[in-house]
N, C-alpha and C. Protein backbone atom coordinates (compact mmCIF):
# COMPACT_ATOMS: atom_id res chain seq x y z
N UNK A 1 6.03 31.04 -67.98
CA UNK A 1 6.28 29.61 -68.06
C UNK A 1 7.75 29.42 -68.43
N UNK A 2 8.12 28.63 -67.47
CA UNK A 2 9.18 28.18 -68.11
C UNK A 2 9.59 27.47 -69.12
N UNK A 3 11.31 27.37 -69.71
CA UNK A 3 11.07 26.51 -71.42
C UNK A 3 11.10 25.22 -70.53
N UNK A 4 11.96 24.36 -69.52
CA UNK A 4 11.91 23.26 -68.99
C UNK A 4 10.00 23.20 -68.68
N UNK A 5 9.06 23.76 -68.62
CA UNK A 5 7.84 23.84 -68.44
C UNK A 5 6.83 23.55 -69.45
N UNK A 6 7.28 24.49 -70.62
CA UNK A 6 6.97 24.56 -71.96
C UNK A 6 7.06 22.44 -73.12
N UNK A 7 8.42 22.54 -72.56
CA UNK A 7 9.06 21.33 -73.17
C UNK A 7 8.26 20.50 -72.77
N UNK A 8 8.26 20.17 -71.36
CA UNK A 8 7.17 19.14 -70.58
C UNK A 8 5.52 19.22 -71.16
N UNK A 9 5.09 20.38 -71.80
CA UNK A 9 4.05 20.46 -71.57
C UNK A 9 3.44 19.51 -73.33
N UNK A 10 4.68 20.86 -74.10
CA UNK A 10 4.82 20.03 -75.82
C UNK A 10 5.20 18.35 -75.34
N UNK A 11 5.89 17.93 -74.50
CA UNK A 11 6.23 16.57 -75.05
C UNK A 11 4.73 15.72 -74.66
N UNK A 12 4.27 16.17 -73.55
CA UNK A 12 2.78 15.56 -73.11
C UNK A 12 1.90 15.52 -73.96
N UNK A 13 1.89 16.63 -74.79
CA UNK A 13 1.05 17.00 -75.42
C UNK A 13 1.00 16.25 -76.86
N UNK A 14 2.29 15.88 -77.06
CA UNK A 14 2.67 14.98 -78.35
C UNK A 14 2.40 13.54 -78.00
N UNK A 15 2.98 13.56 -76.67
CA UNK A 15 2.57 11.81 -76.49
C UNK A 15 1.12 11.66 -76.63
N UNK A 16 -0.38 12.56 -76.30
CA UNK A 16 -1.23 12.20 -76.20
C UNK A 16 -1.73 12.30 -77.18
N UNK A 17 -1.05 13.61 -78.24
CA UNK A 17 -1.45 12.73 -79.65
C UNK A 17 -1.41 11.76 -80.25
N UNK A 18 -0.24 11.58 -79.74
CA UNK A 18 0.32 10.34 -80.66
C UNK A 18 -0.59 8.50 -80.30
N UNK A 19 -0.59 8.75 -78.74
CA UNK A 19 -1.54 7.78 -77.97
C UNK A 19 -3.19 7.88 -79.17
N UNK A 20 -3.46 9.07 -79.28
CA UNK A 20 -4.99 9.15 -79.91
C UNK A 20 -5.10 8.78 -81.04
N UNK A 21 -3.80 8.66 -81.92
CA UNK A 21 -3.46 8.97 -83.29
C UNK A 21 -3.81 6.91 -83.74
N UNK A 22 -2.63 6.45 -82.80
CA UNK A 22 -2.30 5.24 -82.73
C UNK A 22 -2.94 4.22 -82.13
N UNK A 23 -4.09 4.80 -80.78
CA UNK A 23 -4.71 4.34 -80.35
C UNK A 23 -6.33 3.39 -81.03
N UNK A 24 -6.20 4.87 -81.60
CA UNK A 24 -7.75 4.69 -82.38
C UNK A 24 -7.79 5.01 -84.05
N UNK A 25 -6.74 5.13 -84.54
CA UNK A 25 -6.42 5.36 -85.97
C UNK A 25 -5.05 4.71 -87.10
N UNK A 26 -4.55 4.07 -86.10
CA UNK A 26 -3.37 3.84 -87.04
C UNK A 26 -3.68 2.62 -87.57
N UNK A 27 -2.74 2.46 -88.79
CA UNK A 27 -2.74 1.42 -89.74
C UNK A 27 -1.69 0.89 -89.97
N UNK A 28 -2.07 -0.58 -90.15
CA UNK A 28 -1.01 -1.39 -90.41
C UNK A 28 -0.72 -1.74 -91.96
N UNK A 29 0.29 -1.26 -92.89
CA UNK A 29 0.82 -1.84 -93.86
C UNK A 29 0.59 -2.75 -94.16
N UNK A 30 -0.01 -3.68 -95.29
CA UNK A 30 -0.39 -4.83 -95.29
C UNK A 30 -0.76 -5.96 -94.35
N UNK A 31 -1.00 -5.21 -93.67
CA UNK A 31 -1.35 -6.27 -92.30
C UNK A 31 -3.06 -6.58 -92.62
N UNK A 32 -3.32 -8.10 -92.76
CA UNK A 32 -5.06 -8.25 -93.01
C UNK A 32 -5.31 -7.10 -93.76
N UNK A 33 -4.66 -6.16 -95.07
CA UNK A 33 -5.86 -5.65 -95.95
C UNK A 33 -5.18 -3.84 -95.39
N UNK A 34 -5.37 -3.07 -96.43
CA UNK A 34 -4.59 -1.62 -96.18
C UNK A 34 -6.07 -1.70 -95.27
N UNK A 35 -5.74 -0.29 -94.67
CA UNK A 35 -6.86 0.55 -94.10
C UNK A 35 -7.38 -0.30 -92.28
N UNK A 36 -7.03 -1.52 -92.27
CA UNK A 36 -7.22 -1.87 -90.95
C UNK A 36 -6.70 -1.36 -89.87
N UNK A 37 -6.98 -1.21 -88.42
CA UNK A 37 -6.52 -1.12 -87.53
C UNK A 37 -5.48 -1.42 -86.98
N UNK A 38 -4.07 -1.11 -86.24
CA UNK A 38 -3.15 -1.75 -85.67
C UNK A 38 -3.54 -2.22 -84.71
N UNK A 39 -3.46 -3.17 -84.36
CA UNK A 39 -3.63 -4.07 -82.71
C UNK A 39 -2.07 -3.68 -82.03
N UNK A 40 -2.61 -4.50 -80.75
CA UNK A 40 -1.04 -3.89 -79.87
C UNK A 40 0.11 -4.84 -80.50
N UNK A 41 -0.15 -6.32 -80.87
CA UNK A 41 1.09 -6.92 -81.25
C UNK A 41 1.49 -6.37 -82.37
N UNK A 42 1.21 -5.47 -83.39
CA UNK A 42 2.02 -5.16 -84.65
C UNK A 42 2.11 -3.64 -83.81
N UNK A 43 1.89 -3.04 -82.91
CA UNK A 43 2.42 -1.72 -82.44
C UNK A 43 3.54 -2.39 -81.72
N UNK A 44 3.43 -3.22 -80.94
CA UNK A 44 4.71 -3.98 -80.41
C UNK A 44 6.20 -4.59 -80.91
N UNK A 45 6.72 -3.38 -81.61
CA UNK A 45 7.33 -3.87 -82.79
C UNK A 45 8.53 -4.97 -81.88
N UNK A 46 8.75 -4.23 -81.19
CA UNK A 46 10.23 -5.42 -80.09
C UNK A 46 9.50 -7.07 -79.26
N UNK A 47 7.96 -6.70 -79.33
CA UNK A 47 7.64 -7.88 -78.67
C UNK A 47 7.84 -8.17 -77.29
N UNK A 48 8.20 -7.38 -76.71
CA UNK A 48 8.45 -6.95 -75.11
C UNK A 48 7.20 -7.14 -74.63
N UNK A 49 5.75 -6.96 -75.17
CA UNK A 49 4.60 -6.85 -74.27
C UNK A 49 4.20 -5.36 -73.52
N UNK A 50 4.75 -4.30 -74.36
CA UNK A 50 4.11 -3.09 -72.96
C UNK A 50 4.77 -2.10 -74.80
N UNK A 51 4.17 -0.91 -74.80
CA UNK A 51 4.27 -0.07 -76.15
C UNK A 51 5.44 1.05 -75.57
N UNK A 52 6.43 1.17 -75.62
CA UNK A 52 6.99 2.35 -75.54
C UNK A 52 6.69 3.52 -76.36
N UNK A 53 6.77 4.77 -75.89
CA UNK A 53 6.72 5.96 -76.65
C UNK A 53 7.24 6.10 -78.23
N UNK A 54 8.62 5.42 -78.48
CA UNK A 54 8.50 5.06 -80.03
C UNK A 54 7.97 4.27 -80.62
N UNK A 55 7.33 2.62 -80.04
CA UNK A 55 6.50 2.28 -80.75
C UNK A 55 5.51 3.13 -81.15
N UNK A 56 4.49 3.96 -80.61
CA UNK A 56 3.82 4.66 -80.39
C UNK A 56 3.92 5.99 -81.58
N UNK A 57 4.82 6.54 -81.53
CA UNK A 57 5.37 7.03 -82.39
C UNK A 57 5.42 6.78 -83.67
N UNK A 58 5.93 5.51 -83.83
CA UNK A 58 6.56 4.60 -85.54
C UNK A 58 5.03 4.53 -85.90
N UNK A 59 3.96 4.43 -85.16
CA UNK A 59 2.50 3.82 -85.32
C UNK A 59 2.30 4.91 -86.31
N UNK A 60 1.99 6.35 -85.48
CA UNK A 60 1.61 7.73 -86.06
C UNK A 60 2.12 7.84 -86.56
N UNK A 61 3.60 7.63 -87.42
CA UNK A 61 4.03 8.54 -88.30
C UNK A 61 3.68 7.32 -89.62
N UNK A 62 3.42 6.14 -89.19
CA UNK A 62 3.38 5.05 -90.26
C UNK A 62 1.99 5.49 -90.70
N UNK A 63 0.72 5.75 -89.67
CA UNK A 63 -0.49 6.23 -90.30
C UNK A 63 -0.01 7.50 -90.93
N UNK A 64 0.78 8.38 -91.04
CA UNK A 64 0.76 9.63 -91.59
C UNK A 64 1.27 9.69 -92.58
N UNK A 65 2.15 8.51 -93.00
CA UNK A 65 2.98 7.69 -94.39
C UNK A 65 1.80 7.98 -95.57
N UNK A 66 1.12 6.87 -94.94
CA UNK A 66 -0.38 6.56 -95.56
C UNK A 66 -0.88 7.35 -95.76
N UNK A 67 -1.50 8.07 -95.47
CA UNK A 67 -2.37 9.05 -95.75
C UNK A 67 -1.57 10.35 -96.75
N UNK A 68 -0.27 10.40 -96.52
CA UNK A 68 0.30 11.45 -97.48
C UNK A 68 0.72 11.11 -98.76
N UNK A 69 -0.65 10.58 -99.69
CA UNK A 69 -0.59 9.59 -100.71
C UNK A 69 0.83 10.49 -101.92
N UNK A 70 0.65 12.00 -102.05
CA UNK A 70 1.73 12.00 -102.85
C UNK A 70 3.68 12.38 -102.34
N UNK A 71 3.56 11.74 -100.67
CA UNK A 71 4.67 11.93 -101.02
C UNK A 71 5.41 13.22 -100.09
N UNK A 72 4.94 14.36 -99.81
CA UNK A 72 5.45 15.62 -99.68
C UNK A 72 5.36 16.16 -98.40
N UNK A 73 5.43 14.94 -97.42
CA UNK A 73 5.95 15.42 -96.16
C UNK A 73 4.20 16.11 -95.39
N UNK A 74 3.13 16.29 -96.33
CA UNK A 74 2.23 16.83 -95.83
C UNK A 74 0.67 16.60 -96.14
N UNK A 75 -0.16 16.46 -95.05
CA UNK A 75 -1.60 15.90 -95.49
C UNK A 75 -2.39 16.87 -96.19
N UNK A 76 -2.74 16.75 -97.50
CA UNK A 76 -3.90 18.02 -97.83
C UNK A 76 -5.56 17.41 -97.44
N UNK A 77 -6.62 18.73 -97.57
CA UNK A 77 -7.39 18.18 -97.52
C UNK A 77 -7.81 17.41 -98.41
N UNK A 78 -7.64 17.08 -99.46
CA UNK A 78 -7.92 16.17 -100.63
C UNK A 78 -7.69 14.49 -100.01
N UNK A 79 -6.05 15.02 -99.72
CA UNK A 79 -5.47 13.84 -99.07
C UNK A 79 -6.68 12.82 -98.30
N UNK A 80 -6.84 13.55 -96.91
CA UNK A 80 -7.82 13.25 -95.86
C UNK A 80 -8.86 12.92 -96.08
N UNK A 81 -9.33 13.52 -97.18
CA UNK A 81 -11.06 13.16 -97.71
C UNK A 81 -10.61 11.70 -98.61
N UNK A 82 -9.86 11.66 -99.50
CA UNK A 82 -9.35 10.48 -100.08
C UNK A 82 -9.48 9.34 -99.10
N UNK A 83 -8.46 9.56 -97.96
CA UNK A 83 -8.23 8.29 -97.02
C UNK A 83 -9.71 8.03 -96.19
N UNK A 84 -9.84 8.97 -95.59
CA UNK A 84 -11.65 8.83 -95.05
C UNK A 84 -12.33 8.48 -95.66
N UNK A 85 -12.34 8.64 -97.09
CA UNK A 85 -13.53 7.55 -98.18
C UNK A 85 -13.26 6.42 -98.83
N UNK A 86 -11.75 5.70 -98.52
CA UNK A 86 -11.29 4.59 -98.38
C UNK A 86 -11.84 3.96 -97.35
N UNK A 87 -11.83 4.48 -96.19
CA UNK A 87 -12.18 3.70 -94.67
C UNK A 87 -13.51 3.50 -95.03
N UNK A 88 -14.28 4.48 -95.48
CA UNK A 88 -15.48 4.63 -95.37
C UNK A 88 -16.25 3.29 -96.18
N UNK A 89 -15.55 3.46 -97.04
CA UNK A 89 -15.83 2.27 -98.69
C UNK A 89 -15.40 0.52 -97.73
N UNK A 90 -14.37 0.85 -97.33
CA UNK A 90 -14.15 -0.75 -96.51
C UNK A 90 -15.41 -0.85 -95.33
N UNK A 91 -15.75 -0.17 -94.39
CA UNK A 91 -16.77 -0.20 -93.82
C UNK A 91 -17.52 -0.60 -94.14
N UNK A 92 -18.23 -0.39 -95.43
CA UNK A 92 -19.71 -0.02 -96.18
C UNK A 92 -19.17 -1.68 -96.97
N UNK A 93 -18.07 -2.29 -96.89
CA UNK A 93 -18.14 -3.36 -97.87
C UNK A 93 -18.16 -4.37 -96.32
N UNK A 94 -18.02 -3.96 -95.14
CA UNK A 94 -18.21 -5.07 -94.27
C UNK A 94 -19.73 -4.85 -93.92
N UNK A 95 -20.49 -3.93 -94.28
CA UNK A 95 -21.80 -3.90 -93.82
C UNK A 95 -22.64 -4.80 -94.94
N UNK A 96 -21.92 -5.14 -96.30
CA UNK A 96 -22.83 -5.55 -97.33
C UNK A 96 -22.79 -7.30 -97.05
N UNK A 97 -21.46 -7.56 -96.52
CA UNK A 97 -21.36 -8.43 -95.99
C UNK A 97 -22.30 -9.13 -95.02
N UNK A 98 -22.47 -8.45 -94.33
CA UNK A 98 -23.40 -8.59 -92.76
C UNK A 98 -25.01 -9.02 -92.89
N UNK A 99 -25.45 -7.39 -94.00
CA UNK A 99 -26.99 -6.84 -94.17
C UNK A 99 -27.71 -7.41 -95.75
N UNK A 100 -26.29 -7.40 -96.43
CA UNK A 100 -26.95 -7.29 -98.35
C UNK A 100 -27.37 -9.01 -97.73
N UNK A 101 -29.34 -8.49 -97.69
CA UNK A 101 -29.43 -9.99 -98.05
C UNK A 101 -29.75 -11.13 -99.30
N UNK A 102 -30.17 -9.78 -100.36
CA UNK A 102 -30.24 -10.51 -101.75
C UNK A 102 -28.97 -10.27 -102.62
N UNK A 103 -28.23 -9.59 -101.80
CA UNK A 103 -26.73 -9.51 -102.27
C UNK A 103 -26.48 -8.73 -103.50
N UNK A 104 -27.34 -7.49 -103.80
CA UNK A 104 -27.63 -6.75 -104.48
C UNK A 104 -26.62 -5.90 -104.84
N UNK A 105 -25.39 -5.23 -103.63
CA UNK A 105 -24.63 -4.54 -103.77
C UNK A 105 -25.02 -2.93 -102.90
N UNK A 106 -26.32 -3.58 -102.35
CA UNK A 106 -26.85 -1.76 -102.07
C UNK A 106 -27.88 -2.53 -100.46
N UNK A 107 -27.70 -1.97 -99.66
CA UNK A 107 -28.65 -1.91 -98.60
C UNK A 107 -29.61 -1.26 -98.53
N UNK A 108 -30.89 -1.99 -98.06
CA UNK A 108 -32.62 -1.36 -97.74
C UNK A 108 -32.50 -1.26 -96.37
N UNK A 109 -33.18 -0.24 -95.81
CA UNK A 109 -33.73 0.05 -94.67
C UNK A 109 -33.83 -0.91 -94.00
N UNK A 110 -34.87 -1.73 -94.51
CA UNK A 110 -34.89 -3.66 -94.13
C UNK A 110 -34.22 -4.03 -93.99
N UNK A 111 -32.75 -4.20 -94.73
CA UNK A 111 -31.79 -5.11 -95.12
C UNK A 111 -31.10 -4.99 -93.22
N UNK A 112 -30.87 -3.83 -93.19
CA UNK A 112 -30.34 -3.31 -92.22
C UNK A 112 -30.92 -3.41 -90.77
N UNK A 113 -32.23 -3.03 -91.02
CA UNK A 113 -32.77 -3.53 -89.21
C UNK A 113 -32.96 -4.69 -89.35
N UNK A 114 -32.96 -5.78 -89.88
CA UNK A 114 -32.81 -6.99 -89.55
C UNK A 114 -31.52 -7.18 -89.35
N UNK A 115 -30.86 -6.61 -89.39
CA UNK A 115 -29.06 -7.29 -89.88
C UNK A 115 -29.36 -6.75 -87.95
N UNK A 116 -27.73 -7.06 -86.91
CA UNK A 116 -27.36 -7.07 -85.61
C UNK A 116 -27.78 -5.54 -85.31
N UNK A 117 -27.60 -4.47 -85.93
CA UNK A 117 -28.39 -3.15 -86.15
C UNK A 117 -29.61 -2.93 -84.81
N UNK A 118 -30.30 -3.62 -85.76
CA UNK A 118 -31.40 -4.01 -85.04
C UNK A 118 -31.37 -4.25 -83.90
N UNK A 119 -30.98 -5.22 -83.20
CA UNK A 119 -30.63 -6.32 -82.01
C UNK A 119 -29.68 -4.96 -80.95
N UNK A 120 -28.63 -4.59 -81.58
CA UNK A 120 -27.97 -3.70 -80.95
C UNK A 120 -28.96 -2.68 -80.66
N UNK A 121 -29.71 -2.09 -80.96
CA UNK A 121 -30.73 -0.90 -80.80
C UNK A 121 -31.99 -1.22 -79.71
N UNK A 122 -32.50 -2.23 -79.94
CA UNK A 122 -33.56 -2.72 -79.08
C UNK A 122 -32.61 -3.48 -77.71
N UNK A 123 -31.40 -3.56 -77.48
CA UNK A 123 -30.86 -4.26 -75.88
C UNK A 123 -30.29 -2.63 -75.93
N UNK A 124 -29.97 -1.28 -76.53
CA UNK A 124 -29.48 -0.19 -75.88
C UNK A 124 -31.19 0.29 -75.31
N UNK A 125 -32.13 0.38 -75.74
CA UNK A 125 -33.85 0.39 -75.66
C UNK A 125 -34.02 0.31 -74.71
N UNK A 126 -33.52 -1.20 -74.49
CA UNK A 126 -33.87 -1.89 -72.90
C UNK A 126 -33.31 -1.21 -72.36
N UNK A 127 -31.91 -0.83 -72.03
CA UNK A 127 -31.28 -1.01 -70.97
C UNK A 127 -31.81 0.84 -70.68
N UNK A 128 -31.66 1.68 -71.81
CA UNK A 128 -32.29 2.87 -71.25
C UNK A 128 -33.58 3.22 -70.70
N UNK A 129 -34.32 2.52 -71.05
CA UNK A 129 -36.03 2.45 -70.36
C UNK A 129 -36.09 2.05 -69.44
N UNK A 130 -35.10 2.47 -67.87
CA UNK A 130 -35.39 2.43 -66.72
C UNK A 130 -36.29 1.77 -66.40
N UNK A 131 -37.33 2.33 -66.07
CA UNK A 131 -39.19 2.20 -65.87
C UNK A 131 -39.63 1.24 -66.72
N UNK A 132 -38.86 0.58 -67.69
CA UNK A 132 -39.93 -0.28 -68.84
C UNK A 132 -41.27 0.18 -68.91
N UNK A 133 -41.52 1.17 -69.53
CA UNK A 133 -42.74 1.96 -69.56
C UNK A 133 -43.00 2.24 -71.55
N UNK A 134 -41.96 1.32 -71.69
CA UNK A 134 -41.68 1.61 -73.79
C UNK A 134 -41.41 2.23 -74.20
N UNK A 135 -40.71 3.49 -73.58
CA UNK A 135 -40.21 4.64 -74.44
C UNK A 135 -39.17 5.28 -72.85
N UNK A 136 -38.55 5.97 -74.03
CA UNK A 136 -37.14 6.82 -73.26
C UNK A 136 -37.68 8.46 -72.88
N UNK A 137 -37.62 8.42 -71.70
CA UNK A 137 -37.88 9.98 -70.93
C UNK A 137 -36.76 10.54 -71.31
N UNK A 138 -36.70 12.27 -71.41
CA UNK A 138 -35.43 12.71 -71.03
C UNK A 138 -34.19 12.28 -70.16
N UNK A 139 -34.94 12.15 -69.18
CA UNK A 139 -33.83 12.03 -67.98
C UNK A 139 -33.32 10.75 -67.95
N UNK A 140 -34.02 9.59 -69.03
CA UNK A 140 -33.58 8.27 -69.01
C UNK A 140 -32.42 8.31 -70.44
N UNK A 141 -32.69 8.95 -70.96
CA UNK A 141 -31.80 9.33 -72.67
C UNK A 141 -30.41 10.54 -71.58
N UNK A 142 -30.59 11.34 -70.57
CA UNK A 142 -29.45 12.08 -69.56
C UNK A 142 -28.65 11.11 -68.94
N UNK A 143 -29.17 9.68 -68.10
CA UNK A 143 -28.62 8.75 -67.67
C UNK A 143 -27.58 7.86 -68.54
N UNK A 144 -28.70 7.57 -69.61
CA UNK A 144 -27.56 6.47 -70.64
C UNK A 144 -26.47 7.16 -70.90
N UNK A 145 -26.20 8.72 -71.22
CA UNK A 145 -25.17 9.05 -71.56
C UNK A 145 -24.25 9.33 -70.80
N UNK A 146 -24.81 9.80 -69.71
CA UNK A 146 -23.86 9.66 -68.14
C UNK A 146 -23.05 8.38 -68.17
N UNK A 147 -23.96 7.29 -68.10
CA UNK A 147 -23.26 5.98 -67.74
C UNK A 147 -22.04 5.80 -69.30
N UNK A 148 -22.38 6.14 -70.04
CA UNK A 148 -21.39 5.91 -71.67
C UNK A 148 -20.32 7.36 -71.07
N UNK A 149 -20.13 8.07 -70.22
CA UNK A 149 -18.68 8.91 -69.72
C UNK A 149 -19.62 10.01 -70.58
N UNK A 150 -20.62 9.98 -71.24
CA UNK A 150 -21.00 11.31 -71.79
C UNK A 150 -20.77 11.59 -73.26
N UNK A 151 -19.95 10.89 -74.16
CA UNK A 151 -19.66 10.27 -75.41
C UNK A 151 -20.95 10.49 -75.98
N UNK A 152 -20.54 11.24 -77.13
CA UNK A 152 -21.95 11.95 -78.43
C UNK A 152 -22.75 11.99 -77.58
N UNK A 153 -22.78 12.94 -76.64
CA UNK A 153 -23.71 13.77 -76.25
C UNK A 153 -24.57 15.07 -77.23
N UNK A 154 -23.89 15.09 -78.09
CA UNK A 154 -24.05 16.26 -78.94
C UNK A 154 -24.07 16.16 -80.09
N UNK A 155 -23.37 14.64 -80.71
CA UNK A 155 -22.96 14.30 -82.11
C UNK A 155 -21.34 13.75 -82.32
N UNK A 156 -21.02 12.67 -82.01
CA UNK A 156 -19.72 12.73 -82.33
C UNK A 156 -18.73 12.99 -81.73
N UNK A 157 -19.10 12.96 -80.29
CA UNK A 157 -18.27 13.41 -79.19
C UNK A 157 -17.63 14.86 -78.64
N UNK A 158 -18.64 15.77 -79.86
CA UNK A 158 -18.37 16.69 -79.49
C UNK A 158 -19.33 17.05 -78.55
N UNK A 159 -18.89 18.20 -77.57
CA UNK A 159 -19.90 19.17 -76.93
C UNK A 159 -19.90 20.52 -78.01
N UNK A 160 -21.21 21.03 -77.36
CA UNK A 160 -21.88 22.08 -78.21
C UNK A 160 -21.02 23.31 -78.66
N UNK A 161 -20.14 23.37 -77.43
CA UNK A 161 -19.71 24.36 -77.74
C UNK A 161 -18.11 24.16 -78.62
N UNK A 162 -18.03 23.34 -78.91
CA UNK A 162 -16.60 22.71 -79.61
C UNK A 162 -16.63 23.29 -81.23
């Protein structure tokens, strides 16, 4: 391989991190509340309408700010488990929102299949029960995931062998 080959291959390879990083993980600095999502207008830092590779960039390294709570240029795992149980804790406070229906602070089983949970589960039901016959065949649970590109097929988007 060549290094003009090599270079091309690292810079691709960075942009599509950086696309994955920013796409589906980055955070905006006080924007609506730490820990939220960037949308494209705060990745849009020039306002041009289209993300260049350094917006893109400024995104990931701004999520990587964050997450390197002391400072040292580097994520530990402490770090990561810290920030993941931040996200996790804001999540779990928009679900109490949604489900807590005696506003208890804690969700029931109940609380929860009544909450959209529910509703979301019985129209994915439908739409996989081909046959409307009340229950999901194999090959009807093989289809739905076909049609979803194949996404947690396995758990989490991984395949088995990952």
């Amino acid at each position: 391989m060549t290094t003009y080959n090599a270079l091309t291959r690292a810079t691709a390879l960075a942009m599509i991190v950086s696309i994955a990083a920013v796409g589906g993980q980055a955070v905006a600095a006080g924007a609506k509340g730490e820990g939220r999502h960037m949308n494209f207008e705060q990745l849009d830092t020039n306002s041009d309408g289209k993300l260049s590779q350094e917006e893109l960039k400024a995104g990931g390294d701004q999520r990587f700010t964050q997450s390197d709570s002391n400072n040292d240029g580097k994520i530990t795992k402490d770090e990561a488990v810290a920030k993941a149980g931040e996200r996790a804790g804001q999540r779990f406070d928009k679900m109490l929102e949604k489900f807590d229906a005696d506003k208890d602070g804690a969700l029931t089983q109940d609380e929860i299949r009544a909450g959209k949970r529910e509703a979301r589960m019985e129209k994915m039901f439908k739409r996989a029960d081909t046959d409307n016959d009340g229950f999901i065949s194999e090959e009807e649970m093989k289809n739905m995931h076909e049609k979803r590109g194949g996404h947690r097929k396995h758990g989490h988007g991984h395949k088995k062998n990952d």
